[in-house]
C-alpha atoms as a PDB file:
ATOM      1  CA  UNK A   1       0.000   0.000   0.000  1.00  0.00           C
ATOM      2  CA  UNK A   2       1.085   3.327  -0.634  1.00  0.00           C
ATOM      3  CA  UNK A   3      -0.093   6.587   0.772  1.00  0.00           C
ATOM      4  CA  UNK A   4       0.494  10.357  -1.431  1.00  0.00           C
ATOM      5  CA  UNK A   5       0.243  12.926   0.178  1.00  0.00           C
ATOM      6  CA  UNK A   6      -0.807  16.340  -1.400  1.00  0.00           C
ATOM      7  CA  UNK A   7       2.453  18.663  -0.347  1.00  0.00           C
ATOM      8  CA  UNK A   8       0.555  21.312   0.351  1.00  0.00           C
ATOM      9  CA  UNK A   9      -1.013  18.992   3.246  1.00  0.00           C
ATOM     10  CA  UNK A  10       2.505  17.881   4.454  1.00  0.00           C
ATOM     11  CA  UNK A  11       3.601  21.296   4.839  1.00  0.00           C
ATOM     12  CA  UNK A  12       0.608  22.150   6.480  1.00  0.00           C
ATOM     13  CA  UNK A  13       0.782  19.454   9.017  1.00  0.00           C
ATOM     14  CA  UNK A  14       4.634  20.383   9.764  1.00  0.00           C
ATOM     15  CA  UNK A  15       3.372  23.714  10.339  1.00  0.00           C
ATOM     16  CA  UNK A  16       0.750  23.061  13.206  1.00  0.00           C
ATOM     17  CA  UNK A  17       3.350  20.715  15.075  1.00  0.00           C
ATOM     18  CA  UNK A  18       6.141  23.244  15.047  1.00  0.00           C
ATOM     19  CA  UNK A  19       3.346  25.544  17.242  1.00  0.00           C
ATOM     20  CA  UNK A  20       1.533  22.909  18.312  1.00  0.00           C
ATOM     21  CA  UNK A  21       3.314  21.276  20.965  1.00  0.00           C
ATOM     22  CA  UNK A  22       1.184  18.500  21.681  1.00  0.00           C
ATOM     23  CA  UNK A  23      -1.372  16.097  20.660  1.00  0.00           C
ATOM     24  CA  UNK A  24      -3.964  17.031  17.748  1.00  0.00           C
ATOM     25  CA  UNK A  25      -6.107  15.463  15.132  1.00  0.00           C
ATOM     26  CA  UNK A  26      -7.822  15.563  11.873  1.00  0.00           C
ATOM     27  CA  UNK A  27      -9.553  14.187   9.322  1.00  0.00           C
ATOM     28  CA  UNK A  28      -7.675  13.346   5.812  1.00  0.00           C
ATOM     29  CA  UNK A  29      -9.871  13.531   3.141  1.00  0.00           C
ATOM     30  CA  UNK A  30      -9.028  12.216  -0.585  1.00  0.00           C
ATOM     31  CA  UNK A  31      -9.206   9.384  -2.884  1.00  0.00           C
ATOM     32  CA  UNK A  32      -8.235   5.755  -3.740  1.00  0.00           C
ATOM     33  CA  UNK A  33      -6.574   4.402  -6.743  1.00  0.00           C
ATOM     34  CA  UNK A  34      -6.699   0.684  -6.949  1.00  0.00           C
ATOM     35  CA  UNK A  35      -4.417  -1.349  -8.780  1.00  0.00           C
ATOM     36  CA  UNK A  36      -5.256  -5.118  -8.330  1.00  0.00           C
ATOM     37  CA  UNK A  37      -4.868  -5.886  -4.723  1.00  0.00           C
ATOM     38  CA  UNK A  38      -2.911  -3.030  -3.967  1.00  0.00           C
ATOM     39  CA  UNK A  39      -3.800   0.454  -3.758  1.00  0.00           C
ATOM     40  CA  UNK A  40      -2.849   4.268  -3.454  1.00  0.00           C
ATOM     41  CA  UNK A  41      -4.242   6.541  -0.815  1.00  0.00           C
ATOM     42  CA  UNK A  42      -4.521  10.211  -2.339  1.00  0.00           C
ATOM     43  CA  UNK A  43      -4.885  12.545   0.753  1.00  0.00           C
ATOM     44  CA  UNK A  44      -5.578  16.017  -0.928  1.00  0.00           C
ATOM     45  CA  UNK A  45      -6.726  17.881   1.971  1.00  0.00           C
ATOM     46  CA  UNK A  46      -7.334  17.946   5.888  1.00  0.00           C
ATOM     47  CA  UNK A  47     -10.586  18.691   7.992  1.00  0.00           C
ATOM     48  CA  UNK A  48      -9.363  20.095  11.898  1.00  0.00           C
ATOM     49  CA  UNK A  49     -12.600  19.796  13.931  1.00  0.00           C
ATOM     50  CA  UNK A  50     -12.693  22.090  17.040  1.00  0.00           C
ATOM     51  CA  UNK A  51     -10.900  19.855  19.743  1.00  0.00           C
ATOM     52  CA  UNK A  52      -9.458  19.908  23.290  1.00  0.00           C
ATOM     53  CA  UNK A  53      -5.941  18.570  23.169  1.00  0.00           C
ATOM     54  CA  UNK A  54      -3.037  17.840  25.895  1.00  0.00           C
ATOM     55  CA  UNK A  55      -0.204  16.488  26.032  1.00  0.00           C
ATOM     56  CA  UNK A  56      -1.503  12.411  25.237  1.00  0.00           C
ATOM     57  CA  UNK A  57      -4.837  13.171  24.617  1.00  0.00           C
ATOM     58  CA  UNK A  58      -7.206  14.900  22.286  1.00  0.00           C
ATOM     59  CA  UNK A  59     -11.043  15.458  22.798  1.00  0.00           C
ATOM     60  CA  UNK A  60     -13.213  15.953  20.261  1.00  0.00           C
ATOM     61  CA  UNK A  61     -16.889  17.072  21.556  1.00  0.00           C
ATOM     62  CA  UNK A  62     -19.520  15.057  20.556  1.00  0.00           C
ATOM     63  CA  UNK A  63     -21.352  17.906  18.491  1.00  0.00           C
ATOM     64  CA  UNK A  64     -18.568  18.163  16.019  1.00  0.00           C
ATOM     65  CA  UNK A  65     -19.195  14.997  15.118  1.00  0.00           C
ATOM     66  CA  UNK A  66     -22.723  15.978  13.546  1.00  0.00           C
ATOM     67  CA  UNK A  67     -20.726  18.772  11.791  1.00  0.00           C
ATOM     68  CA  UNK A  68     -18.146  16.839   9.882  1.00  0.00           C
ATOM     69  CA  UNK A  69     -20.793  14.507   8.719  1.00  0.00           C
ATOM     70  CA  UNK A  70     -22.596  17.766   6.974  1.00  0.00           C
ATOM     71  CA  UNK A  71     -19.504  19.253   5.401  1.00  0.00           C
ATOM     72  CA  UNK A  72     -18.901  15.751   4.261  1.00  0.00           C
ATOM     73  CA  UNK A  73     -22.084  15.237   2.093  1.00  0.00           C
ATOM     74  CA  UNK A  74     -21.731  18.844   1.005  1.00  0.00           C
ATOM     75  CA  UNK A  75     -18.545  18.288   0.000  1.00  0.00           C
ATOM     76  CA  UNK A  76     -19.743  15.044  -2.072  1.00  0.00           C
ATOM     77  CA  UNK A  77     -22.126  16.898  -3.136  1.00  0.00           C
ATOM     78  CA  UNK A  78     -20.370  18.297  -5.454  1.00  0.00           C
ATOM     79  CA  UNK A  79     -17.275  15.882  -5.799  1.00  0.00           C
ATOM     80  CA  UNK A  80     -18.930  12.321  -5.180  1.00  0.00           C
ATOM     81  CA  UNK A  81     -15.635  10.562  -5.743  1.00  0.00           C
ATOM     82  CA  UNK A  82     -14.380  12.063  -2.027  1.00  0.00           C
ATOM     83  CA  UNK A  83     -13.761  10.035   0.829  1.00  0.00           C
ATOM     84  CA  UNK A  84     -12.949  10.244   4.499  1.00  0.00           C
ATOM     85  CA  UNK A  85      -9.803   8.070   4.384  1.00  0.00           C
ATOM     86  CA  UNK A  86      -9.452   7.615   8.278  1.00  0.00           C
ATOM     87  CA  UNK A  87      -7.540   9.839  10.715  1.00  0.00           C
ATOM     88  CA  UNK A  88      -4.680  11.630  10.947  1.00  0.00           C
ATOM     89  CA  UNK A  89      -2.851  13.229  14.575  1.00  0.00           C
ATOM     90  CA  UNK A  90       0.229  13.966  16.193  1.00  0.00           C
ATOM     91  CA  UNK A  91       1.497  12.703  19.487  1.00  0.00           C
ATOM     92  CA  UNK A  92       3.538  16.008  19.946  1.00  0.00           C
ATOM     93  CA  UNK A  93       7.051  15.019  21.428  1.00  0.00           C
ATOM     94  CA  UNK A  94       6.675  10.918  21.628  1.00  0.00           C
ATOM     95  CA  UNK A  95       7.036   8.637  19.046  1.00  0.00           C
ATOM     96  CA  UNK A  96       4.861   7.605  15.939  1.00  0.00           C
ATOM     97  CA  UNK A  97       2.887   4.412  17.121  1.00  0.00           C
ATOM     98  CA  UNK A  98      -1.076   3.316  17.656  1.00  0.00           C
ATOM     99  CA  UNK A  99      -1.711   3.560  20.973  1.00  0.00           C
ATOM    100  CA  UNK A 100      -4.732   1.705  22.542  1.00  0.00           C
ATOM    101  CA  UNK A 101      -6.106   5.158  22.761  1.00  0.00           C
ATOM    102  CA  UNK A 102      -5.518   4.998  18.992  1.00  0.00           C
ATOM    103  CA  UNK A 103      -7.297   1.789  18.208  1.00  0.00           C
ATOM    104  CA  UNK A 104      -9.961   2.972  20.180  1.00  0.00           C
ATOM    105  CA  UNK A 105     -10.437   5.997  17.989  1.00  0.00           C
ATOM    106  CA  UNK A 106     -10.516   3.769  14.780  1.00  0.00           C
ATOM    107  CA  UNK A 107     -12.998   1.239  16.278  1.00  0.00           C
ATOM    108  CA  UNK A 108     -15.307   4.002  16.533  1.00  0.00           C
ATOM    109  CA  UNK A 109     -14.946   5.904  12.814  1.00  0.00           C
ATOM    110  CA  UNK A 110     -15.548   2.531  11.394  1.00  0.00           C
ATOM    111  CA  UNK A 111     -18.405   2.308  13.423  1.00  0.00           C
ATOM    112  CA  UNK A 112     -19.764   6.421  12.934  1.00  0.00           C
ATOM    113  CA  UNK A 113     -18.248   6.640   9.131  1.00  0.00           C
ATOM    114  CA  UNK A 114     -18.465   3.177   7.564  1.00  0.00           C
ATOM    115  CA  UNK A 115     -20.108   4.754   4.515  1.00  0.00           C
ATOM    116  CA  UNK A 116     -17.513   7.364   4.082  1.00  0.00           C
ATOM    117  CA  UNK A 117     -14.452   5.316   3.681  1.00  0.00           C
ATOM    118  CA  UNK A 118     -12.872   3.775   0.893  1.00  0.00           C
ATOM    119  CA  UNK A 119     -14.859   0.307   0.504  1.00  0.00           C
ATOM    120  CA  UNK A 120     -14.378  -2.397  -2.103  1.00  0.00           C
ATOM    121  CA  UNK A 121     -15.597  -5.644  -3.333  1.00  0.00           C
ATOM    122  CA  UNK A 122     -12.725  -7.858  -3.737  1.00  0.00           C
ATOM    123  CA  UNK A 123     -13.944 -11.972  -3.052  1.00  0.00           C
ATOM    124  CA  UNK A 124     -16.750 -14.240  -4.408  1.00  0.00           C
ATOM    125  CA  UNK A 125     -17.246 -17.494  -2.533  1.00  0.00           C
ATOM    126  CA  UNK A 126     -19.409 -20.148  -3.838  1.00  0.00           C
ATOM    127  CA  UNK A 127     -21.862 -21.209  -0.788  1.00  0.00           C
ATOM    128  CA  UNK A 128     -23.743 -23.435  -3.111  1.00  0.00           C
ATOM    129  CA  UNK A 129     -25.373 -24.617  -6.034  1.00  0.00           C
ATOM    130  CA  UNK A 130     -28.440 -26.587  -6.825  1.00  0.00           C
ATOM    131  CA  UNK A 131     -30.479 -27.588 -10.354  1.00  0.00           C
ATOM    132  CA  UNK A 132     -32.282 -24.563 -12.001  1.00  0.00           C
ATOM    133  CA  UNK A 133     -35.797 -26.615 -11.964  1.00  0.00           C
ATOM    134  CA  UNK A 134     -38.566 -23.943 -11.103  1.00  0.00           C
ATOM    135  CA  UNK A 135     -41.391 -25.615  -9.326  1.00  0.00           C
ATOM    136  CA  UNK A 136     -43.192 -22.054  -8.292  1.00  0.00           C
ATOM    137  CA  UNK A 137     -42.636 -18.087  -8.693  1.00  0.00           C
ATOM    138  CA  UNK A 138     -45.100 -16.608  -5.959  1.00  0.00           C
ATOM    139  CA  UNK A 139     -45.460 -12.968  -4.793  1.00  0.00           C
ATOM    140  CA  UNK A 140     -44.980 -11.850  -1.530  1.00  0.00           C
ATOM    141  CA  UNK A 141     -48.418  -9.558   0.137  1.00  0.00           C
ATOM    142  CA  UNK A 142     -47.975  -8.235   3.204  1.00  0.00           C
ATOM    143  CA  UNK A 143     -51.213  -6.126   4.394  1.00  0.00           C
ATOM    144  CA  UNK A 144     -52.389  -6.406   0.728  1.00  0.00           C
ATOM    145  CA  UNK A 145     -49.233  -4.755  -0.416  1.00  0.00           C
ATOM    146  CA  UNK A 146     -46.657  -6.280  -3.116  1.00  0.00           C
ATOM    147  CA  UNK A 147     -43.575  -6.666  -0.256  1.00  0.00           C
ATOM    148  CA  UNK A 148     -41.288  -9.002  -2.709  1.00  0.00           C
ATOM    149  CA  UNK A 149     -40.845 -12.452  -4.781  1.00  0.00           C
ATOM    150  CA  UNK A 150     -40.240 -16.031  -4.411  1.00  0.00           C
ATOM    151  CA  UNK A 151     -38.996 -18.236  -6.588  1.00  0.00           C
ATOM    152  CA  UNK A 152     -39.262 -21.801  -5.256  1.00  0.00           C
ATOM    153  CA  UNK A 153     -36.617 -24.775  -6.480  1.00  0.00           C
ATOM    154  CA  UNK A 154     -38.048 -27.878  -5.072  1.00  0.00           C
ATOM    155  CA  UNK A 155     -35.688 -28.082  -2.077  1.00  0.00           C
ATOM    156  CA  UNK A 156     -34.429 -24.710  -2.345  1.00  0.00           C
ATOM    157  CA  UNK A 157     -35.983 -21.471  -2.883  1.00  0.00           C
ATOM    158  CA  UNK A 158     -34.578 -17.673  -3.329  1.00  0.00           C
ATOM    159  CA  UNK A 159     -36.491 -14.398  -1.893  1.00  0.00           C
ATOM    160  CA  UNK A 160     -36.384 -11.155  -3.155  1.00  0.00           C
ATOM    161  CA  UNK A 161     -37.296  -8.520  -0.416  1.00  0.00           C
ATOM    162  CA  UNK A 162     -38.025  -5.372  -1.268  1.00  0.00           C
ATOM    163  CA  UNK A 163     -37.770  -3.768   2.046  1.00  0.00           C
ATOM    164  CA  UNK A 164     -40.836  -2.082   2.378  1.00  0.00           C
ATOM    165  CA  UNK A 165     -44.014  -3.115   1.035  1.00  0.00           C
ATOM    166  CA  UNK A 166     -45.102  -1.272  -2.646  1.00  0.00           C
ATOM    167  CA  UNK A 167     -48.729  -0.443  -2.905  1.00  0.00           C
ATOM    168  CA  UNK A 168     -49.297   0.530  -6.238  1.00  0.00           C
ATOM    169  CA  UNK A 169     -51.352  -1.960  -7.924  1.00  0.00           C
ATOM    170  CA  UNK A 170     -49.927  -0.864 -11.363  1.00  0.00           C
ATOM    171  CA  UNK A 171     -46.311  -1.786 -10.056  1.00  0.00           C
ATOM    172  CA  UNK A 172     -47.434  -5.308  -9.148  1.00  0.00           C
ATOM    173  CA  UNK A 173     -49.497  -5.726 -12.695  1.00  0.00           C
ATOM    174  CA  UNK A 174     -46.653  -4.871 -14.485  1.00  0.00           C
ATOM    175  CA  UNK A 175     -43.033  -6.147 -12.727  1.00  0.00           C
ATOM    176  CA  UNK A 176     -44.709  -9.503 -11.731  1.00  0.00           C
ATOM    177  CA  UNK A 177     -45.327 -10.848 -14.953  1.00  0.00           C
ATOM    178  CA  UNK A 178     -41.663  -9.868 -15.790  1.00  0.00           C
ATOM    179  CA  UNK A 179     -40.692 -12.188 -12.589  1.00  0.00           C
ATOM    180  CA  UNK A 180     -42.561 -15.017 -14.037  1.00  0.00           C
ATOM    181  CA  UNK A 181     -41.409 -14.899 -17.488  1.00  0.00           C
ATOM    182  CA  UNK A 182     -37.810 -16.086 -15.720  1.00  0.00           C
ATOM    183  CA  UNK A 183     -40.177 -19.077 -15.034  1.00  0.00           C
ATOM    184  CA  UNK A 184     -40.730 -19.718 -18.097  1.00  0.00           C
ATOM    185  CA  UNK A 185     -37.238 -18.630 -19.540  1.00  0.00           C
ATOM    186  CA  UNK A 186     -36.088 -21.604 -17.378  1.00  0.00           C
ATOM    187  CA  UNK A 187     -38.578 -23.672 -18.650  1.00  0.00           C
ATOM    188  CA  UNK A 188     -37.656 -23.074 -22.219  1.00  0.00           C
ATOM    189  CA  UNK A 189     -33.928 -24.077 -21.458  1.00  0.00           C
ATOM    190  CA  UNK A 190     -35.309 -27.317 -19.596  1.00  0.00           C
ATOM    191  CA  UNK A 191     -37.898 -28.402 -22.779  1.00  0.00           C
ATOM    192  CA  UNK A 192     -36.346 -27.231 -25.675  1.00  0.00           C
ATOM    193  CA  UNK A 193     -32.942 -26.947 -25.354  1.00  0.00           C
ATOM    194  CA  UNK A 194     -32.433 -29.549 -23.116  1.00  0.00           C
ATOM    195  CA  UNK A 195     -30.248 -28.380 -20.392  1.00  0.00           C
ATOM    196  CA  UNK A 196     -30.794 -28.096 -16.590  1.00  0.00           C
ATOM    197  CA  UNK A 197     -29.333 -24.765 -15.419  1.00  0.00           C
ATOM    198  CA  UNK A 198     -27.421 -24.488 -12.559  1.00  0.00           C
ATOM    199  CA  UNK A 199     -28.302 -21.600  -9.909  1.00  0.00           C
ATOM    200  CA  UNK A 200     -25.199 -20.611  -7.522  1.00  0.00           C
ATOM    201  CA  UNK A 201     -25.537 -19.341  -4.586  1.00  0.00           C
ATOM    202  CA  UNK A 202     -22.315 -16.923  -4.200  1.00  0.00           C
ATOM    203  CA  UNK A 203     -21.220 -14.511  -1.530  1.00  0.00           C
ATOM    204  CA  UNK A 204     -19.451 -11.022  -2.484  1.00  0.00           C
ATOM    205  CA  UNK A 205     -17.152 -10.268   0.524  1.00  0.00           C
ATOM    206  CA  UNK A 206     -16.615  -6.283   1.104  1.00  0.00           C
ATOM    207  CA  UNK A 207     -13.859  -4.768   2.883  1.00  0.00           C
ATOM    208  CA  UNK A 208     -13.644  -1.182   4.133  1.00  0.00           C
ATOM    209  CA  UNK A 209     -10.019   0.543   4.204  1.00  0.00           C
ATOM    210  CA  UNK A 210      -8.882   3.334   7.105  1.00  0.00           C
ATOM    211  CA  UNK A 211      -5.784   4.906   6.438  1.00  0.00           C
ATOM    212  CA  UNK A 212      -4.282   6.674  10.114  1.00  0.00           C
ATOM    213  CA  UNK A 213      -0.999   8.586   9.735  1.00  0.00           C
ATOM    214  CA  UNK A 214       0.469   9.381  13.064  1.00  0.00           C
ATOM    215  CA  UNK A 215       3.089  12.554  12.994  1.00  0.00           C
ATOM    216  CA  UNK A 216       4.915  14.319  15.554  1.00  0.00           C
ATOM    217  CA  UNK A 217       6.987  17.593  16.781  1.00  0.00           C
ATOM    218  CA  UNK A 218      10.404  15.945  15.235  1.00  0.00           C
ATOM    219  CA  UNK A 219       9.574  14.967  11.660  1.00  0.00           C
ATOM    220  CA  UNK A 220       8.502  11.058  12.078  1.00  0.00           C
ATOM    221  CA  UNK A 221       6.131   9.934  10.428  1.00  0.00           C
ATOM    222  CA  UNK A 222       3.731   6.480  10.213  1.00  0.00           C
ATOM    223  CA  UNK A 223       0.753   5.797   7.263  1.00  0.00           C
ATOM    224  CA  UNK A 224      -1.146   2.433   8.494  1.00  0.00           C
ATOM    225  CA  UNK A 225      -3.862   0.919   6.419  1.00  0.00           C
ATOM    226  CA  UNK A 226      -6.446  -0.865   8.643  1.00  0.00           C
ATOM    227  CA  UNK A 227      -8.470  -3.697   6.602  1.00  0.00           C
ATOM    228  CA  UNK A 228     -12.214  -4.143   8.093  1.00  0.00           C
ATOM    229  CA  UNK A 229     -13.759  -7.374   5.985  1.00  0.00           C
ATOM    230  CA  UNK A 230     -17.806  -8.452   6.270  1.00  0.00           C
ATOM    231  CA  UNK A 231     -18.144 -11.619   5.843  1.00  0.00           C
ATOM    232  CA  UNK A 232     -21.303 -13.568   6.352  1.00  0.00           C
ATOM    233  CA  UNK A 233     -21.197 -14.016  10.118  1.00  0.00           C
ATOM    234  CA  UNK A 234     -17.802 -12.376  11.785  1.00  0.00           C
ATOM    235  CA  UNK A 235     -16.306  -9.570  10.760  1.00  0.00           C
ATOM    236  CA  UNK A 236     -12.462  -9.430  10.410  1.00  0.00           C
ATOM    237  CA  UNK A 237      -9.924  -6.212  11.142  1.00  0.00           C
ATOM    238  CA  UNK A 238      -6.528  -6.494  10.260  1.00  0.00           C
ATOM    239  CA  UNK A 239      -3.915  -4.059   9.143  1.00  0.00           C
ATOM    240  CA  UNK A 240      -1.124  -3.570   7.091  1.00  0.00           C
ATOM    241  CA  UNK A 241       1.876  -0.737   6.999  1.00  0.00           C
ATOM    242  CA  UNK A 242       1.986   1.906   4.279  1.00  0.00           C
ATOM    243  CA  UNK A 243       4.930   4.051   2.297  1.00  0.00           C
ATOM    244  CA  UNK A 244       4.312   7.306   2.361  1.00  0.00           C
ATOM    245  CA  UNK A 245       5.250   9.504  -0.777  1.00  0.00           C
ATOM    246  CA  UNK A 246       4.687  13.552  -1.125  1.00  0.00           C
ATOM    247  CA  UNK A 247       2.878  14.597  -4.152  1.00  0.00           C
ATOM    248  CA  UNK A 248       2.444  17.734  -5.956  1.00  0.00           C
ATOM    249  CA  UNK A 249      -1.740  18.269  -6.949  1.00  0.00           C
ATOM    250  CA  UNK A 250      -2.724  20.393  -9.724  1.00  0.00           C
ATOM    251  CA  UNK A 251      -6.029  20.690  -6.898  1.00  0.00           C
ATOM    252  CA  UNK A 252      -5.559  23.073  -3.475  1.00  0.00           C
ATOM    253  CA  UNK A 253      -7.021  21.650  -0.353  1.00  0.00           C
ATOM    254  CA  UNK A 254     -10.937  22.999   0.302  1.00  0.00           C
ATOM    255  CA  UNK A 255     -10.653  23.143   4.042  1.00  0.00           C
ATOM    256  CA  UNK A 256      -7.041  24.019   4.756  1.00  0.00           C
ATOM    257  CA  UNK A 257      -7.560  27.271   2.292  1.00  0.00           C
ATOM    258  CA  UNK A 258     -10.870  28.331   3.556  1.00  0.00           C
ATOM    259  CA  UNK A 259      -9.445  29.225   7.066  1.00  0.00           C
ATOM    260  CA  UNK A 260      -6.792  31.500   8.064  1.00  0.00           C
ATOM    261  CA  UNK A 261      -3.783  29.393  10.073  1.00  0.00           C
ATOM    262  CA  UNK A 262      -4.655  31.014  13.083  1.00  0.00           C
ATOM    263  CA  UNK A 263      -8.366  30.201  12.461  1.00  0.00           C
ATOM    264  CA  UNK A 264      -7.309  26.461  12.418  1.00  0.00           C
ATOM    265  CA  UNK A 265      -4.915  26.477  15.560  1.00  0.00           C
ATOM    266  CA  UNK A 266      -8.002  28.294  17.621  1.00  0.00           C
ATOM    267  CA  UNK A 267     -10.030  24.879  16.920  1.00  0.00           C
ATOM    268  CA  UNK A 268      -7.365  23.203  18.924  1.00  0.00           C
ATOM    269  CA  UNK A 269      -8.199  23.753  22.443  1.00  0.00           C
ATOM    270  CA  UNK A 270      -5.470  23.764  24.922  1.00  0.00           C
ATOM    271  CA  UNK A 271      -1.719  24.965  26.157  1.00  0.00           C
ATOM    272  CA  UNK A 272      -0.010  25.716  23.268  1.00  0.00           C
ATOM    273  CA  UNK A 273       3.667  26.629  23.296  1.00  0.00           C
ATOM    274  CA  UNK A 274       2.752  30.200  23.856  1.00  0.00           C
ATOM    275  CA  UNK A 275       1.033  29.524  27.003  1.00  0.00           C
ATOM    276  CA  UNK A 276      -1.965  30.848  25.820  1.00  0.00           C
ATOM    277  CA  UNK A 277      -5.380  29.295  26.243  1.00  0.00           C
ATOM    278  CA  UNK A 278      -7.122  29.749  23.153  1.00  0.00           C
ATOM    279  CA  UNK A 279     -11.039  29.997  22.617  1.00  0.00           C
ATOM    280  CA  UNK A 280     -12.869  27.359  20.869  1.00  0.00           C
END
């Protein structure tokens, strides 16, 4: 895996922890270019939600929350190929590592953000396979309303659920008679041509990627890529390290060049190398 990061962010980032002599965090923002199995991280820009940082610990108030998720979807609205690629902080004067602290903090953007990060299909597992023989296509009524379709295999039977029942009448006239002509399109395969199709059952497994870069006051830097897979009944986390490379983008950052730098340091609550307690 390798992570790029827009120069104009790196410089950026240097910048806060040369005033910032502590902890703080943010939000990279960007894109994913896949390549097979492997993949490049684009982080183009940063989001700095008001916080309350220390020395080994920052606090970010559960309002703010709420707000990234709005500049998020306005954001998309307008460039729908954006993600939030995971997080991105400083522990000030230690060392570049993931703390429990850390892990903690992940656990819970995969939990509040899931649909915001980089995602991807990338397995198909047969679970299995039986004779294409269609004994029965029935609808599915719930409260006299079309709710979804069953197509019934002897043994074996698939349901379509539409997840909330449809009741317009003309919806059920039409799209039902289109679900039974696949009765009779297996039919025609079984009588004319001969041939008993095979249905397979398979299972798409989808993974969701976080990228967390951990910087500090003296230059070090780490990119990890942590690897969140559904499968059917556990869900898997694993992780894997990252090379970090500084690009030059044609495109400026949106947040880091709406704000002023000393708009951005005010978010960060706390005793900054000044001494001074700024307002957030």
């Amino acid at each position: 895996m390798i992570v790029g990061i827009s120069r104009h962010v790196m410089e950026f980032s240097k910048r806060i922890c040369g005033y910032v002599r502590m902890e703080w965090y943010a939000f990279p923002l960007g894109r994913v270019q896949w390549m097979g199995d492997e993949a490049i991280f684009l982080v183009e820009d940063l989001y700095i939600p008001r916080q309350i940082a220390s020395r080994m610990h920052v606090e970010i108030p559960a309002d703010v929350n709420v707000q990234i998720i709005g500049e998020l979807d306005r954001l998309r609205s307008v460039d729908r190929n954006i993600l939030l690629l995971g997080m991105w902080h400083s522990h000030g004067d230690l060392g570049v590592f993931h703390s429990g602290e850390d892990m903690s903090n992940i656990s819970k953007i995969f939990q509040g953000f899931l649909k915001y990060l980089p995602s991807r299909y990338h397995r198909e597992e047969l679970i299995g396979m039986f004779k294409g023989n269609i004994y029965s296509v029935e609808p599915i009524i719930v409260d006299n309303m079309f709710r979804g379709i069953k197509f019934s295999f002897g043994v074996a039977s698939i349901q379509i659920d539409f997840d909330k029942p449809i009741e317009n009448i003309d919806f059920f006239v039409r799209w039902y008679k289109h679900f039974y002509d696949i009765k009779c399109f297996f039919e025609v395969l079984r009588e004319y041509y001969k041939v008993e199709p095979i249905v397979k059952n398979l299972s798409k497994r989808k993974a969701y990627y976080l990228l967390s870069v951990v910087v500090n006051n003296r230059g070090d830097m780490l990119a990890e890529i942590f690897i969140r897979e559904c499968r059917d009944s556990e869900i898997s986390i694993e992780s894997t390290k990252a090379k970090i490379r500084v690009v030059d983008m044609k495109k400026k950052p949106y947040f880091l060049t709406r704000a002023s730098f000393d708009d951005i340091i005010r978010r960060i609550g706390g005793v900054m190398r000044t001494g001074e307690l700024p307002s957030i």
